[in-house]
N, C-alpha and C. Protein backbone atom coordinates (compact mmCIF):
# COMPACT_ATOMS: atom_id res chain seq x y z
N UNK A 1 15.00 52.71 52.26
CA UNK A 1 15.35 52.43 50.88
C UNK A 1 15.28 50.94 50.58
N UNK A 2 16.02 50.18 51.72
CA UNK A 2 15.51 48.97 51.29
C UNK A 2 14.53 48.07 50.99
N UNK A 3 13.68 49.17 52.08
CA UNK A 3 11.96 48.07 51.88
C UNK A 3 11.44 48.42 50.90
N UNK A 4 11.65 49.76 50.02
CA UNK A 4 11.18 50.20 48.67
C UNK A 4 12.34 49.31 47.71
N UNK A 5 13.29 49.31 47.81
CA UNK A 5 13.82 48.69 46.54
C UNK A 5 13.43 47.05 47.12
N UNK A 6 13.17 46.50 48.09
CA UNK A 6 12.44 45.03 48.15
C UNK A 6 10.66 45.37 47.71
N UNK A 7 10.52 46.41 47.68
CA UNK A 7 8.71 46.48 47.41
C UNK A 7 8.60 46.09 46.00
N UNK A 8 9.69 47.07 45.25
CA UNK A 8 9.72 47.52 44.04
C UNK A 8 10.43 46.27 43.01
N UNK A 9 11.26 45.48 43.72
CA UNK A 9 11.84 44.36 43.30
C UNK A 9 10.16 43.19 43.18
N UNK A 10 10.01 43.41 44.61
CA UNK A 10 9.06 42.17 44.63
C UNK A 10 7.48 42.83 43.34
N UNK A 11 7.32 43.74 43.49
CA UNK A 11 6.39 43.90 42.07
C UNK A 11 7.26 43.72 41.16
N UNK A 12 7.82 43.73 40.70
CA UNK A 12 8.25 43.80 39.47
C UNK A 12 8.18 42.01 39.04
N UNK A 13 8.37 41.09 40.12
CA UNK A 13 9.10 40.13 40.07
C UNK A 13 7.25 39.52 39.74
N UNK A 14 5.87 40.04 40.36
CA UNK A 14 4.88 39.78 40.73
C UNK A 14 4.31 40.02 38.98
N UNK A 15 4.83 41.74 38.45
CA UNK A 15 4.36 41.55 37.54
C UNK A 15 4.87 40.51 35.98
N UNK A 16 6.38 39.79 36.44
CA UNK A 16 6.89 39.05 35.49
C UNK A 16 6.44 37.65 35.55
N UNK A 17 5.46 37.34 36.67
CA UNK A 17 5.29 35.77 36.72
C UNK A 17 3.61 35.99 36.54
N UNK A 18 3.27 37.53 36.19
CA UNK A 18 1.86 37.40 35.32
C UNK A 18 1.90 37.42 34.18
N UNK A 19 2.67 38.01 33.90
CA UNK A 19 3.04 37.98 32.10
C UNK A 19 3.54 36.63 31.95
N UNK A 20 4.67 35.85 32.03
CA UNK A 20 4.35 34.81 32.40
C UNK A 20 3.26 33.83 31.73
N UNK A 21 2.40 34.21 33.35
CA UNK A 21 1.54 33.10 33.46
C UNK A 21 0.54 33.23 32.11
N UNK A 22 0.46 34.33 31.97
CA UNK A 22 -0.52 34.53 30.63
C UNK A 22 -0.07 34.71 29.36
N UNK A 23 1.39 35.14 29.26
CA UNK A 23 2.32 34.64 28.05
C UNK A 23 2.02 32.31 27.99
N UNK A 24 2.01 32.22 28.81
CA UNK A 24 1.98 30.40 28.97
C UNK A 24 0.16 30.29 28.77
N UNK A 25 -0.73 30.83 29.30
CA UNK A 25 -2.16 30.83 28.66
C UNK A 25 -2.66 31.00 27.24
N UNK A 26 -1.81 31.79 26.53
CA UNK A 26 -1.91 32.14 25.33
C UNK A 26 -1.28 30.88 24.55
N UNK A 27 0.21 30.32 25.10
CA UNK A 27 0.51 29.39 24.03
C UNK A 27 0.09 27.69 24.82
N UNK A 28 -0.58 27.48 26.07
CA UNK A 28 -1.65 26.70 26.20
C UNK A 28 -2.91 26.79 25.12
N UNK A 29 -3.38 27.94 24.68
CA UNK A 29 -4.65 28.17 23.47
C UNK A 29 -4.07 27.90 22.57
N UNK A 30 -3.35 28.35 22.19
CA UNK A 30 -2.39 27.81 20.59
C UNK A 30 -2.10 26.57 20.58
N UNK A 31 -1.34 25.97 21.43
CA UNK A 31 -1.55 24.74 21.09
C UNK A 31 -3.00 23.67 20.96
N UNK A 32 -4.10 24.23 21.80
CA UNK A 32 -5.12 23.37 21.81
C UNK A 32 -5.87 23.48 20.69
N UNK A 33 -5.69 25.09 19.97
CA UNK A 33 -5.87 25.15 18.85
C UNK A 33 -5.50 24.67 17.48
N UNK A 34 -3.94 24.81 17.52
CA UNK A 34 -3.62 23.55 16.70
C UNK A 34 -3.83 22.03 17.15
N UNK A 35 -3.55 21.69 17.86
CA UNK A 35 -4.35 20.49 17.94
C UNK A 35 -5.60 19.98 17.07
N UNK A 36 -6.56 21.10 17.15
CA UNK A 36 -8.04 20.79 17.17
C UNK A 36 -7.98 20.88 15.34
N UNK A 37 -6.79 22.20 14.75
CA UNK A 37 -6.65 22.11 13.33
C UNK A 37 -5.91 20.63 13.27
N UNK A 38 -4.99 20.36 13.77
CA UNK A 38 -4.92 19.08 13.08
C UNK A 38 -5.60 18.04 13.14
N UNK A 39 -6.15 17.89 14.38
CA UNK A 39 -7.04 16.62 14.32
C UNK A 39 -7.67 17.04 13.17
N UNK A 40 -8.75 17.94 12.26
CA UNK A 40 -9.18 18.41 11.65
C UNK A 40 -8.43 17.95 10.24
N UNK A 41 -7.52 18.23 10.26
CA UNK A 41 -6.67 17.31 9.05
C UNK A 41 -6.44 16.60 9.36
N UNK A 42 -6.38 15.60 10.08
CA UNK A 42 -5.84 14.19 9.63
C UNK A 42 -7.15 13.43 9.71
N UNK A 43 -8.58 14.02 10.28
CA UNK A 43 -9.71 12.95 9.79
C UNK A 43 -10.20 13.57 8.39
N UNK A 44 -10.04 14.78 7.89
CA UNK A 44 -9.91 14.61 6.50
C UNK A 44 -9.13 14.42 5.35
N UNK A 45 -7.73 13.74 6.20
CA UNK A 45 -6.59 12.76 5.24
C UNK A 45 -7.34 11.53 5.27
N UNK A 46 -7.58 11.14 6.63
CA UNK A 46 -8.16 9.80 6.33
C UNK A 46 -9.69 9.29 6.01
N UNK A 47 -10.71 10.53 5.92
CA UNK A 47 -11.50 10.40 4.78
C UNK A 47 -11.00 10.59 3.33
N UNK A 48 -10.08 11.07 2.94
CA UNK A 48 -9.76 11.19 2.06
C UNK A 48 -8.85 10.09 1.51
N UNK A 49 -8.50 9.02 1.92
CA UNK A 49 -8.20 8.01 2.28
C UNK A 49 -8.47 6.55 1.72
N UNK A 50 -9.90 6.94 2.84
CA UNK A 50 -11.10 5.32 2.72
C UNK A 50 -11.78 6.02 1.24
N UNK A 51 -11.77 7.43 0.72
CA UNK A 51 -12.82 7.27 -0.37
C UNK A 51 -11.52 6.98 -1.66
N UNK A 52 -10.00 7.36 -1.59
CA UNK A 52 -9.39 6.65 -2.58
C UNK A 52 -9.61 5.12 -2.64
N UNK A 53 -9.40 4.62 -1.31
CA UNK A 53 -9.65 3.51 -1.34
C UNK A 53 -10.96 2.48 -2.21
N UNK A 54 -11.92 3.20 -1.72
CA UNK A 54 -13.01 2.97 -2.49
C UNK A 54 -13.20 2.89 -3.91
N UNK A 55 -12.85 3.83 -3.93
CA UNK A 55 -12.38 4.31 -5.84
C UNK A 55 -11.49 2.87 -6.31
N UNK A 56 -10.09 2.12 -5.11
CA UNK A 56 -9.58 1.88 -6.08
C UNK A 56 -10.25 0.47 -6.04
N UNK A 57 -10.49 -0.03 -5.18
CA UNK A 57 -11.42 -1.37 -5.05
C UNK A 57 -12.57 -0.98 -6.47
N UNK A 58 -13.43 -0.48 -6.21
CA UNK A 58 -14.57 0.08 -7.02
C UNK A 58 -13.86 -0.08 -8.94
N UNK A 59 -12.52 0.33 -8.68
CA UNK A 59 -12.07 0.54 -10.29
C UNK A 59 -11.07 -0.99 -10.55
N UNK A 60 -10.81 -1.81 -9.43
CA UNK A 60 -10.51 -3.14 -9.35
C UNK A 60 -11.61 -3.85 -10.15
N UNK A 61 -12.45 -3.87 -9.53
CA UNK A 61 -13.69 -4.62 -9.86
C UNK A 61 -14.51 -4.17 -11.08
N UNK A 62 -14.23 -3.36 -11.46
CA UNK A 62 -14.26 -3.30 -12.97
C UNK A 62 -13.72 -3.70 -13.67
N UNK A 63 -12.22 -3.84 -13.25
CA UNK A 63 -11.36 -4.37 -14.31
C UNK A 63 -11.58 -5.93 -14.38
N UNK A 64 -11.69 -6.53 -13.34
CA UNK A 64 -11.99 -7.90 -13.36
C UNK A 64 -13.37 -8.19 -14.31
N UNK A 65 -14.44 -6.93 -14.00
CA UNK A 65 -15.43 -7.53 -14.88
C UNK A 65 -15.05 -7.54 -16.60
N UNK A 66 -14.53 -6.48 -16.42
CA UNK A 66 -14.18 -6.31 -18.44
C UNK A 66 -13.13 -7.33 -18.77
N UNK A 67 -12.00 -7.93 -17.92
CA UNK A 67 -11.40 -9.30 -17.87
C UNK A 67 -12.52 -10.65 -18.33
N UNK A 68 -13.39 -10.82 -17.46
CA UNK A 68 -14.17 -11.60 -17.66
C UNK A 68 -15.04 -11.54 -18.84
N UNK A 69 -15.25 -10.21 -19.33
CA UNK A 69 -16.03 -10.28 -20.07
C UNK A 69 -15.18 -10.37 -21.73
N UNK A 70 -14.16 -10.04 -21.38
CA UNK A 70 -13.02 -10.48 -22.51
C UNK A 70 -12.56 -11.70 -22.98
N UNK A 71 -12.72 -12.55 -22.12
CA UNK A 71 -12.53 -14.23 -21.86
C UNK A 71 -13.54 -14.75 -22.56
N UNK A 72 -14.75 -14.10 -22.07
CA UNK A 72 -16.39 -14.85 -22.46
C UNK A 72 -16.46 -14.23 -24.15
N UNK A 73 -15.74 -13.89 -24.71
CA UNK A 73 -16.33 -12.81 -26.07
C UNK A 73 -15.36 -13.96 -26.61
N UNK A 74 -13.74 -14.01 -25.67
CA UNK A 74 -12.95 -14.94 -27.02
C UNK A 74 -13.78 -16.09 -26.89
N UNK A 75 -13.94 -16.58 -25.60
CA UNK A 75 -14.72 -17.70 -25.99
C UNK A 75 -15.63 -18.05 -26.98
N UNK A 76 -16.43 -17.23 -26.92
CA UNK A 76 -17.80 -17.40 -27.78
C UNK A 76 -16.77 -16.87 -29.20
N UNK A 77 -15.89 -16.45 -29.53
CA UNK A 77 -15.13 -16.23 -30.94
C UNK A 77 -14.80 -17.27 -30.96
N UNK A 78 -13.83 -18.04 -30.54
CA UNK A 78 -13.92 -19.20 -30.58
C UNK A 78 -14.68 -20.41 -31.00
N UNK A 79 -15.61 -20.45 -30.33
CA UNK A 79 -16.63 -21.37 -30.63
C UNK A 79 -17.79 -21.27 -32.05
N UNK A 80 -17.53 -20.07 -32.48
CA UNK A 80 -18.29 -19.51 -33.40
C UNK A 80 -17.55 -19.97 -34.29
N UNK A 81 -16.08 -19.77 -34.58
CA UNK A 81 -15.18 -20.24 -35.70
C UNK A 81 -15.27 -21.52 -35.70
N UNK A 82 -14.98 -22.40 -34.60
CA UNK A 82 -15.22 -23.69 -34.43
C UNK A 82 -16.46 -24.06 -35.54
N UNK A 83 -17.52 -23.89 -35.59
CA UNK A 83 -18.85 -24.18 -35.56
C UNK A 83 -19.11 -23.36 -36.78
N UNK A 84 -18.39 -22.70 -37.35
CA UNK A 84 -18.33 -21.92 -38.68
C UNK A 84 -17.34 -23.06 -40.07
N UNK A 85 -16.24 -23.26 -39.23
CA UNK A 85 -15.06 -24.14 -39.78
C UNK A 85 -15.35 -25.85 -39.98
N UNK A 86 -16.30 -26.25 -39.07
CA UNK A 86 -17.49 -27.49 -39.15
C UNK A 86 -18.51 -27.52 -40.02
N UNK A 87 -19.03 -26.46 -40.13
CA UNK A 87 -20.21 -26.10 -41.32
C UNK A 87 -19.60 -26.22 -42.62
N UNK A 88 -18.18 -25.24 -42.85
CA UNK A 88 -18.01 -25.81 -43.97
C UNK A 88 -17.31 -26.62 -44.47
N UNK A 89 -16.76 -27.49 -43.51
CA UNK A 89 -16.01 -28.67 -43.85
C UNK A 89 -17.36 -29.83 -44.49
N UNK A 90 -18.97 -29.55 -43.40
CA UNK A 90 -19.63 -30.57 -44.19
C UNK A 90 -20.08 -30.38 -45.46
N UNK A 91 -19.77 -28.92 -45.67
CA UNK A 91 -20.36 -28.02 -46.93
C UNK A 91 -19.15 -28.64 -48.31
N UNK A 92 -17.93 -29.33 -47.47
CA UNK A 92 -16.99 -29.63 -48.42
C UNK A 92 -17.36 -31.56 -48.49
N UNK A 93 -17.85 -31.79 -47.68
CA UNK A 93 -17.84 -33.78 -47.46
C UNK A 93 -19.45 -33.64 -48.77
N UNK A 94 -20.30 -32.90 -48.31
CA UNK A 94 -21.52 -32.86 -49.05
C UNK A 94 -21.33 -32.48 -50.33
N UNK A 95 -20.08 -31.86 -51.01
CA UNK A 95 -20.08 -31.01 -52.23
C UNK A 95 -19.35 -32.39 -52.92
N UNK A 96 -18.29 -33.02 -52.27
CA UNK A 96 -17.31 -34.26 -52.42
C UNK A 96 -18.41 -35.27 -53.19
N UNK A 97 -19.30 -35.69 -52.08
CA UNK A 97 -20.05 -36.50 -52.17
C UNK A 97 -21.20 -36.68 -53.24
N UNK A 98 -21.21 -35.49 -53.84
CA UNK A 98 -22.43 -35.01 -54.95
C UNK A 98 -21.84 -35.39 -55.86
N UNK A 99 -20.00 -35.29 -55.59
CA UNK A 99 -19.45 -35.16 -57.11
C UNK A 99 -18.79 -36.61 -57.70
N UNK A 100 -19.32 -37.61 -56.42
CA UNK A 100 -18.86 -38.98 -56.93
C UNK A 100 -20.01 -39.41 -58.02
């Protein structure tokens, strides 16, 4: 009886450290599997990333140009009034001058 209840012990014990071992194979695959999903997301967080990035540089540099080009318009408003406000000041020295 004893060498059957040691036979019967020791399978039993043989078949719990295969289940086991292949209960631990299965969540060895799961994890390598998630792994492989996340690496999977996080290089398309961080493509997703460098192309915000891009965007916001890309929409920076627009703004600087329409800055600049806002500067250059008052300018030239500027200079136009200037050069408008000169014209007719001589339009007023020349009208003065007719009327001495």
């Amino acid at each position: 009886d004893e060498k059957l209840s040691f036979s019967q012990r020791h399978a039993t014990l043989v078949e719990q450290v295969r289940s086991l071992e292949e209960q631990l194979e299965e969540e060895k695959q799961k994890a390598v599997k998630a792994a492989k999903d996340q690496s999977i997301v996080v290089e398309q967080l961080e493509e997703r990333i460098t192309i915000a990035e891009s965007d916001l540089a890309r929409e920076d540099l627009r703004r600087e140009v329409e800055e600049e080009q806002l500067v250059r318009a008052k300018q030239d408003a500027e200079e136009e009034l200037i050069s408008s406000q000169r014209a007719h000041a001589e339009q007023v020295l020349r009208l003065e001058l007719c009327l001495e």
